[in-house]
PDB file of N, CA and C in Angstrom:
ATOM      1  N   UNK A   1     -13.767 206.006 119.341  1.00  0.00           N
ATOM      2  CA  UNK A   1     -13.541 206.724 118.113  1.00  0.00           C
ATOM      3  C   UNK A   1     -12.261 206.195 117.469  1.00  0.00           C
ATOM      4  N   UNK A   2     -12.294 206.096 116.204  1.00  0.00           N
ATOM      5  CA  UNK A   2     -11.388 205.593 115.343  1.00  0.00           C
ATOM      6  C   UNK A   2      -9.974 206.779 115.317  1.00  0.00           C
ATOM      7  N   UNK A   3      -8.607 206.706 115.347  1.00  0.00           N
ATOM      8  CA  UNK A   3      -7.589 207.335 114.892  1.00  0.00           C
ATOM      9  C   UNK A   3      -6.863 206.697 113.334  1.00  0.00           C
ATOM     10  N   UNK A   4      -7.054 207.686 112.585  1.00  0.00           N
ATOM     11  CA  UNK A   4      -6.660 207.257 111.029  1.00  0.00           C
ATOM     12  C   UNK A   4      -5.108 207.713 111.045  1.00  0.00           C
ATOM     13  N   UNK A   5      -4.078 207.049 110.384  1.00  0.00           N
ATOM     14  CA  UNK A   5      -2.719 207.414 110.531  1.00  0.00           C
ATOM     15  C   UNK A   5      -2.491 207.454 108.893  1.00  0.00           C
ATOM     16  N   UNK A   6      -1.823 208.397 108.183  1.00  0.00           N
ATOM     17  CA  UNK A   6      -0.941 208.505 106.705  1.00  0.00           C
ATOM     18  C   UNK A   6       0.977 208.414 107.579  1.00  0.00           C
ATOM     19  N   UNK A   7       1.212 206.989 106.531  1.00  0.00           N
ATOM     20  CA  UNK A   7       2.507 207.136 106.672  1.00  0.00           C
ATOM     21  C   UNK A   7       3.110 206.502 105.266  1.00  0.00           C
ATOM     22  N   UNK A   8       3.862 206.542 104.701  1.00  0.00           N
ATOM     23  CA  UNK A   8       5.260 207.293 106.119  1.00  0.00           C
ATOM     24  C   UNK A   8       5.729 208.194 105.983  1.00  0.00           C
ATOM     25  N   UNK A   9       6.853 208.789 105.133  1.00  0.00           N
ATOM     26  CA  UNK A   9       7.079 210.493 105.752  1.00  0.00           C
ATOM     27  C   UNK A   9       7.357 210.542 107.281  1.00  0.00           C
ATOM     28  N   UNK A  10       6.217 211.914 107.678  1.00  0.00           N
ATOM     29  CA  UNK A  10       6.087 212.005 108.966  1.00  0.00           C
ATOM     30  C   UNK A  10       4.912 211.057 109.593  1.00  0.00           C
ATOM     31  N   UNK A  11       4.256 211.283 108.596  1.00  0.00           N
ATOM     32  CA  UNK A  11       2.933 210.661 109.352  1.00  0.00           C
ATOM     33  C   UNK A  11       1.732 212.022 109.545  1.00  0.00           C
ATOM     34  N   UNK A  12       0.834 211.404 109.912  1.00  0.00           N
ATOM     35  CA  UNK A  12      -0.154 212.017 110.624  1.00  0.00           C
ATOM     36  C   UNK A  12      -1.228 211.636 111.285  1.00  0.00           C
ATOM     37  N   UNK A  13      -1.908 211.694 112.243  1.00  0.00           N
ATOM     38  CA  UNK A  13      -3.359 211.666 113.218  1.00  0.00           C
ATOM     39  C   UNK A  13      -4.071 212.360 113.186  1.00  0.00           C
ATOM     40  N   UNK A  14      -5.158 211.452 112.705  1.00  0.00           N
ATOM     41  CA  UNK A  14      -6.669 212.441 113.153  1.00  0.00           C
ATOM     42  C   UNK A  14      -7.511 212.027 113.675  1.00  0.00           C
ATOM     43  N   UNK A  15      -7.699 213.109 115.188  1.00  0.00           N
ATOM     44  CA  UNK A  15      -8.411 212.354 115.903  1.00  0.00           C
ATOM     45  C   UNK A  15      -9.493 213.110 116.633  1.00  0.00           C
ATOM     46  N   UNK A  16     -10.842 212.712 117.218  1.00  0.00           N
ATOM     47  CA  UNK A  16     -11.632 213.745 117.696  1.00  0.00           C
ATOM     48  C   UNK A  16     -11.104 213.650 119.159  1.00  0.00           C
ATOM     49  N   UNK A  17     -11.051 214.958 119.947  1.00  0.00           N
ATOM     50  CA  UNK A  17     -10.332 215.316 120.813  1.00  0.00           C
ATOM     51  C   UNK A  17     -11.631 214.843 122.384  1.00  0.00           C
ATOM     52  N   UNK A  18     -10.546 215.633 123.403  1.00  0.00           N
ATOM     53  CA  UNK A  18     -12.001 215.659 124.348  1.00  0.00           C
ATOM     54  C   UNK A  18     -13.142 215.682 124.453  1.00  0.00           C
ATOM     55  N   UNK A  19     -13.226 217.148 123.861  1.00  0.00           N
ATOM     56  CA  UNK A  19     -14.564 218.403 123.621  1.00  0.00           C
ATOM     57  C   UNK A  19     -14.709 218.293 122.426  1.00  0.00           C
ATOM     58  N   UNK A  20     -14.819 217.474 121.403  1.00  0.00           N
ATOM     59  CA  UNK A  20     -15.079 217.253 120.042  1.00  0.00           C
ATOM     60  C   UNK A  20     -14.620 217.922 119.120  1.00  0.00           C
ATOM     61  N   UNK A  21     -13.698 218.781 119.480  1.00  0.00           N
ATOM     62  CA  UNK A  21     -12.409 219.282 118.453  1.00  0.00           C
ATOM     63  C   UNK A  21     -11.883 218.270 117.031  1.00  0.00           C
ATOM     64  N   UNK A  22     -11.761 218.708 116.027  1.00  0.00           N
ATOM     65  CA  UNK A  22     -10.917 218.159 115.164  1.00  0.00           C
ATOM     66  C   UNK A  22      -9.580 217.980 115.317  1.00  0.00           C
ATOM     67  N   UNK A  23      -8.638 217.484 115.539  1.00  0.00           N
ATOM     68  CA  UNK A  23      -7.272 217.351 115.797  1.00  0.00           C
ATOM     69  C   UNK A  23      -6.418 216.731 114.734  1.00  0.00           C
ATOM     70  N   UNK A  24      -5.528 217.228 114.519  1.00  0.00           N
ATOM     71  CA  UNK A  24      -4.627 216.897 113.139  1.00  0.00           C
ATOM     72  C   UNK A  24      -3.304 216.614 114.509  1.00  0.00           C
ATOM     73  N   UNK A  25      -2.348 215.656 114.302  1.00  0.00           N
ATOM     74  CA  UNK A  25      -1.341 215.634 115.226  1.00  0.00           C
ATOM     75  C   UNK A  25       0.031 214.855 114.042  1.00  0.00           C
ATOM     76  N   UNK A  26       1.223 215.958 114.338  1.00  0.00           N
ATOM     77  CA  UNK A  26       2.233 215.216 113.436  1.00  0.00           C
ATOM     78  C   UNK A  26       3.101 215.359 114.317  1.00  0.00           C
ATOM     79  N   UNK A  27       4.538 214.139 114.033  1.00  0.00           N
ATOM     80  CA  UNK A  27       5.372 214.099 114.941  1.00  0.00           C
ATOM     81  C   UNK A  27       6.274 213.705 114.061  1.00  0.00           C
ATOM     82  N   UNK A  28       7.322 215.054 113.718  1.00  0.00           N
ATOM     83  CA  UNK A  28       8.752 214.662 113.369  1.00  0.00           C
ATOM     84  C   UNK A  28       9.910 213.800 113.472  1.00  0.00           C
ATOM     85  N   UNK A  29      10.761 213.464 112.570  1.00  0.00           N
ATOM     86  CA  UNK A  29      11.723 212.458 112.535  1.00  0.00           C
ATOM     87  C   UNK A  29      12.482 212.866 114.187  1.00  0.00           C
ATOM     88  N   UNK A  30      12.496 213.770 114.130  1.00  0.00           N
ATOM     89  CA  UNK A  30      13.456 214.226 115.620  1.00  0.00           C
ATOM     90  C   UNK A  30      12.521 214.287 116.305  1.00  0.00           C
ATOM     91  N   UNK A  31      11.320 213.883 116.633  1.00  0.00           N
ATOM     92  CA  UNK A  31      10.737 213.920 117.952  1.00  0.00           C
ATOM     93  C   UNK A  31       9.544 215.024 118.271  1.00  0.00           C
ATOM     94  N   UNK A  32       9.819 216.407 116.977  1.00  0.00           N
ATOM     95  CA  UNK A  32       8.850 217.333 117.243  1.00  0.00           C
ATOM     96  C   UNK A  32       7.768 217.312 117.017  1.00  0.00           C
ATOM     97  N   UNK A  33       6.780 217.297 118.224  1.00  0.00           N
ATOM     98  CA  UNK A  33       5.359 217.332 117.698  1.00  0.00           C
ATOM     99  C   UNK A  33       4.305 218.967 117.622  1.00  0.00           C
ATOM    100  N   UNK A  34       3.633 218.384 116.131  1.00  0.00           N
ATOM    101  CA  UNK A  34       2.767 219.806 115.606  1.00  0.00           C
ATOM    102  C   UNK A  34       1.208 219.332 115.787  1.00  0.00           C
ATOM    103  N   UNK A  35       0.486 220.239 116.352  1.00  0.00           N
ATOM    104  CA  UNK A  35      -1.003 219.770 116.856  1.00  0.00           C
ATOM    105  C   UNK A  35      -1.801 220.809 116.205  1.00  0.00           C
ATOM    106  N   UNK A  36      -2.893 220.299 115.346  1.00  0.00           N
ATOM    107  CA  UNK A  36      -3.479 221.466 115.130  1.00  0.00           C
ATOM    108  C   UNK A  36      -5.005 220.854 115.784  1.00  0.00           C
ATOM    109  N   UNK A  37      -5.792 221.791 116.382  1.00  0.00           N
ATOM    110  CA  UNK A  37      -6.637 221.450 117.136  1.00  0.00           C
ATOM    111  C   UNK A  37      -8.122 222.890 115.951  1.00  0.00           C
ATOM    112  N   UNK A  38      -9.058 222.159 115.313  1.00  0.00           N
ATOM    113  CA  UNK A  38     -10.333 222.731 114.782  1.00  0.00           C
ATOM    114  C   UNK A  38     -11.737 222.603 115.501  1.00  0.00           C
ATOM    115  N   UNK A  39     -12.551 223.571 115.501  1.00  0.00           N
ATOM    116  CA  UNK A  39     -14.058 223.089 115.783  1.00  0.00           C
ATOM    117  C   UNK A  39     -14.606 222.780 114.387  1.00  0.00           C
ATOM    118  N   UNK A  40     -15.013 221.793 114.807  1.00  0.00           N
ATOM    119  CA  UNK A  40     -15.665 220.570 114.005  1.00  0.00           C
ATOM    120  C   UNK A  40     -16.853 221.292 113.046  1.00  0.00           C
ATOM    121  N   UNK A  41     -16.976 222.573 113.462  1.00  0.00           N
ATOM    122  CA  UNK A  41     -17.712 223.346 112.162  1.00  0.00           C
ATOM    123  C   UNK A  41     -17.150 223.563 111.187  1.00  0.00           C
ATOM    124  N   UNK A  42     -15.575 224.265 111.901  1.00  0.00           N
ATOM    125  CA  UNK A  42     -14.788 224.345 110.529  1.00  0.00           C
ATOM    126  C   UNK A  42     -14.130 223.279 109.907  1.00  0.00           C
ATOM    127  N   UNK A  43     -14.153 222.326 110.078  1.00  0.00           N
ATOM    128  CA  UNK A  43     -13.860 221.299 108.765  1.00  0.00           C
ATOM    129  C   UNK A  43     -14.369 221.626 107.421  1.00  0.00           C
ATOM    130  N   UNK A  44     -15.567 221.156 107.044  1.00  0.00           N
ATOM    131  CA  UNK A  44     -15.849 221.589 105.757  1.00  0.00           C
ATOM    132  C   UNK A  44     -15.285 222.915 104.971  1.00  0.00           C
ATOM    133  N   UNK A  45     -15.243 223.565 105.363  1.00  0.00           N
ATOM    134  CA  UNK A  45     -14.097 224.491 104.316  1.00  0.00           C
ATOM    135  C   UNK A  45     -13.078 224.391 104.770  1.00  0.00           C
ATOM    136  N   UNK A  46     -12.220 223.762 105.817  1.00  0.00           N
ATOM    137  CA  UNK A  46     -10.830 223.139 106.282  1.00  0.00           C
ATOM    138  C   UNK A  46     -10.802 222.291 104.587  1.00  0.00           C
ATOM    139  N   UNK A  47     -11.620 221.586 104.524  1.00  0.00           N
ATOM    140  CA  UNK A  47     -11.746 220.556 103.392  1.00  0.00           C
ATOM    141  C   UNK A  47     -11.811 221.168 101.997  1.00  0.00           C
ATOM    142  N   UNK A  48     -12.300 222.312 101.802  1.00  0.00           N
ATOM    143  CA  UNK A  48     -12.450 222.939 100.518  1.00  0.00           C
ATOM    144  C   UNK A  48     -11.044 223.776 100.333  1.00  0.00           C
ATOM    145  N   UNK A  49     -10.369 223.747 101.399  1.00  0.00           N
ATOM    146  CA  UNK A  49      -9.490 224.968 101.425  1.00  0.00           C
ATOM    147  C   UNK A  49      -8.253 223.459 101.130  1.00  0.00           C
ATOM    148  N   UNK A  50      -7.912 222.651 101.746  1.00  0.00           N
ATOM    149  CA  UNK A  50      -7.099 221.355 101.512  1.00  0.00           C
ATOM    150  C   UNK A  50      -7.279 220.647  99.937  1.00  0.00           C
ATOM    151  N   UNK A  51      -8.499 220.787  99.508  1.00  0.00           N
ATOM    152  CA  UNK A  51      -8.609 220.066  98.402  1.00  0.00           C
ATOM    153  C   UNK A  51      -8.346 221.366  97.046  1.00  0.00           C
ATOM    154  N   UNK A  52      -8.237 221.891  97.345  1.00  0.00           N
ATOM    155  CA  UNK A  52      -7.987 223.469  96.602  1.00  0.00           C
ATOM    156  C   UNK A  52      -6.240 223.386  96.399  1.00  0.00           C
ATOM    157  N   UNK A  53      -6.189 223.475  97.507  1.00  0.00           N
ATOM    158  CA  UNK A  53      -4.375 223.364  97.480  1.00  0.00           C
ATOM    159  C   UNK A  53      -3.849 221.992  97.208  1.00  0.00           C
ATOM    160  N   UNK A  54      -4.411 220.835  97.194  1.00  0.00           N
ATOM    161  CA  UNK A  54      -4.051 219.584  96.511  1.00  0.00           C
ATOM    162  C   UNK A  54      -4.122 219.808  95.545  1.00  0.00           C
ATOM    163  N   UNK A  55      -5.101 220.490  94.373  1.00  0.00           N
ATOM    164  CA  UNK A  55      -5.467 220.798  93.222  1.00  0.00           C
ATOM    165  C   UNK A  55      -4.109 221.596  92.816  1.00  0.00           C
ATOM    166  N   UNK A  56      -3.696 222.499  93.792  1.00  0.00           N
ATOM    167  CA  UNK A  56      -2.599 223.539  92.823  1.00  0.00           C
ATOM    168  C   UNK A  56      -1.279 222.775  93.240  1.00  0.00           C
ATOM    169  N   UNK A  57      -0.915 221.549  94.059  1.00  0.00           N
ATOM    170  CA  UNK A  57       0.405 221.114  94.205  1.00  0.00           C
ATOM    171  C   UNK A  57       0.511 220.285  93.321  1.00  0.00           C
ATOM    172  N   UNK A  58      -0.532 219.553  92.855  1.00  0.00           N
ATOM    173  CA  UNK A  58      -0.607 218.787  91.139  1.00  0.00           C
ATOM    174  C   UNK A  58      -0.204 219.328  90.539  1.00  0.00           C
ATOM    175  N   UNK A  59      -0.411 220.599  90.261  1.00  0.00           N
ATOM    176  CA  UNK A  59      -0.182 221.476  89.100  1.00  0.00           C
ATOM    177  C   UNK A  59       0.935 222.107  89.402  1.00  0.00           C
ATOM    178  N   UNK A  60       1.608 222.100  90.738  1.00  0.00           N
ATOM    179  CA  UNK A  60       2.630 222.826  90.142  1.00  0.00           C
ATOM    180  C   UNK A  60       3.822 222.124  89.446  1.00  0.00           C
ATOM    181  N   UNK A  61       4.657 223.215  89.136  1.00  0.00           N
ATOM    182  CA  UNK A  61       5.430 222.724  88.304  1.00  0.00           C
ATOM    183  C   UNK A  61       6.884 223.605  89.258  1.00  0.00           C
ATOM    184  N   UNK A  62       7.861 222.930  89.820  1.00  0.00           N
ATOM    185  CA  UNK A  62       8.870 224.106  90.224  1.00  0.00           C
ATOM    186  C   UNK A  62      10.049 224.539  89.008  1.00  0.00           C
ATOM    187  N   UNK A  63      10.845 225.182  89.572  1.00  0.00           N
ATOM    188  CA  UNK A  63      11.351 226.300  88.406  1.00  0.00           C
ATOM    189  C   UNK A  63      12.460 225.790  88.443  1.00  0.00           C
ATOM    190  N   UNK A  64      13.531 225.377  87.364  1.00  0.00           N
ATOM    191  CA  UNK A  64      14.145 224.667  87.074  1.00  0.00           C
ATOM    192  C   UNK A  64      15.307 225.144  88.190  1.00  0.00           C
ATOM    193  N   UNK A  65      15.952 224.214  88.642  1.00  0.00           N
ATOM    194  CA  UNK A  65      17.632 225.105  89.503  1.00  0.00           C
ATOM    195  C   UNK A  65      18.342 225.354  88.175  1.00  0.00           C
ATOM    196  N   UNK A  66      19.276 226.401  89.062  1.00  0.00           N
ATOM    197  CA  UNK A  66      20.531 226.913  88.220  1.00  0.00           C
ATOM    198  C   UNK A  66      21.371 225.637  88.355  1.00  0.00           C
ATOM    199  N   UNK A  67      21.819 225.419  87.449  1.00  0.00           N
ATOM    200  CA  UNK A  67      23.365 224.438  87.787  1.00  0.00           C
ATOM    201  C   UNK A  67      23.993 225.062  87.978  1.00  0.00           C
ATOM    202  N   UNK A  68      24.518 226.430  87.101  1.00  0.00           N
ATOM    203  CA  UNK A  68      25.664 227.431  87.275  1.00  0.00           C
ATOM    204  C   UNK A  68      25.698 228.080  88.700  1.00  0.00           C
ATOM    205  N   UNK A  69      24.787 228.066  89.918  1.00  0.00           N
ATOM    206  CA  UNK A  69      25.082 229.066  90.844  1.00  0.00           C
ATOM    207  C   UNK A  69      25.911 228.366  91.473  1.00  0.00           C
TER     208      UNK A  69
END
């Protein structure tokens, strides 16, 4: 099975696990690693729910800082 990597940043892995789990795996500049482990049913709305929130981080817009504080 193939492991796909996004870098750079942190990075990320996705990989199918033992038991055919979905696995998302990230590993911080300092060393910390975050695992998220899915059944492979829930992907598809894993995917509707990811492409939803890509949709609203396009759009957002953040709120200007104070200079004065």
């Amino acid at each position: 099975m193939e492991t796909r990597k996004i870098e750079p940043r942190d990075g990320a892995e996705v990989y199918v696990g033992a038991r055919g789990h979905v696995c998302i795996k990230q590993v911080s500049g300092l060393g910390e690693e975050a695992l998220i482990i899915m059944h492979r049913d829930d992907i598809p709305e894993l995917i509707q729910h990811l492409q939803a929130t890509y949709q609203e981080a396009l759009d957002f817009v953040p709120e200007p800082e104070d200079r004065d504080a």
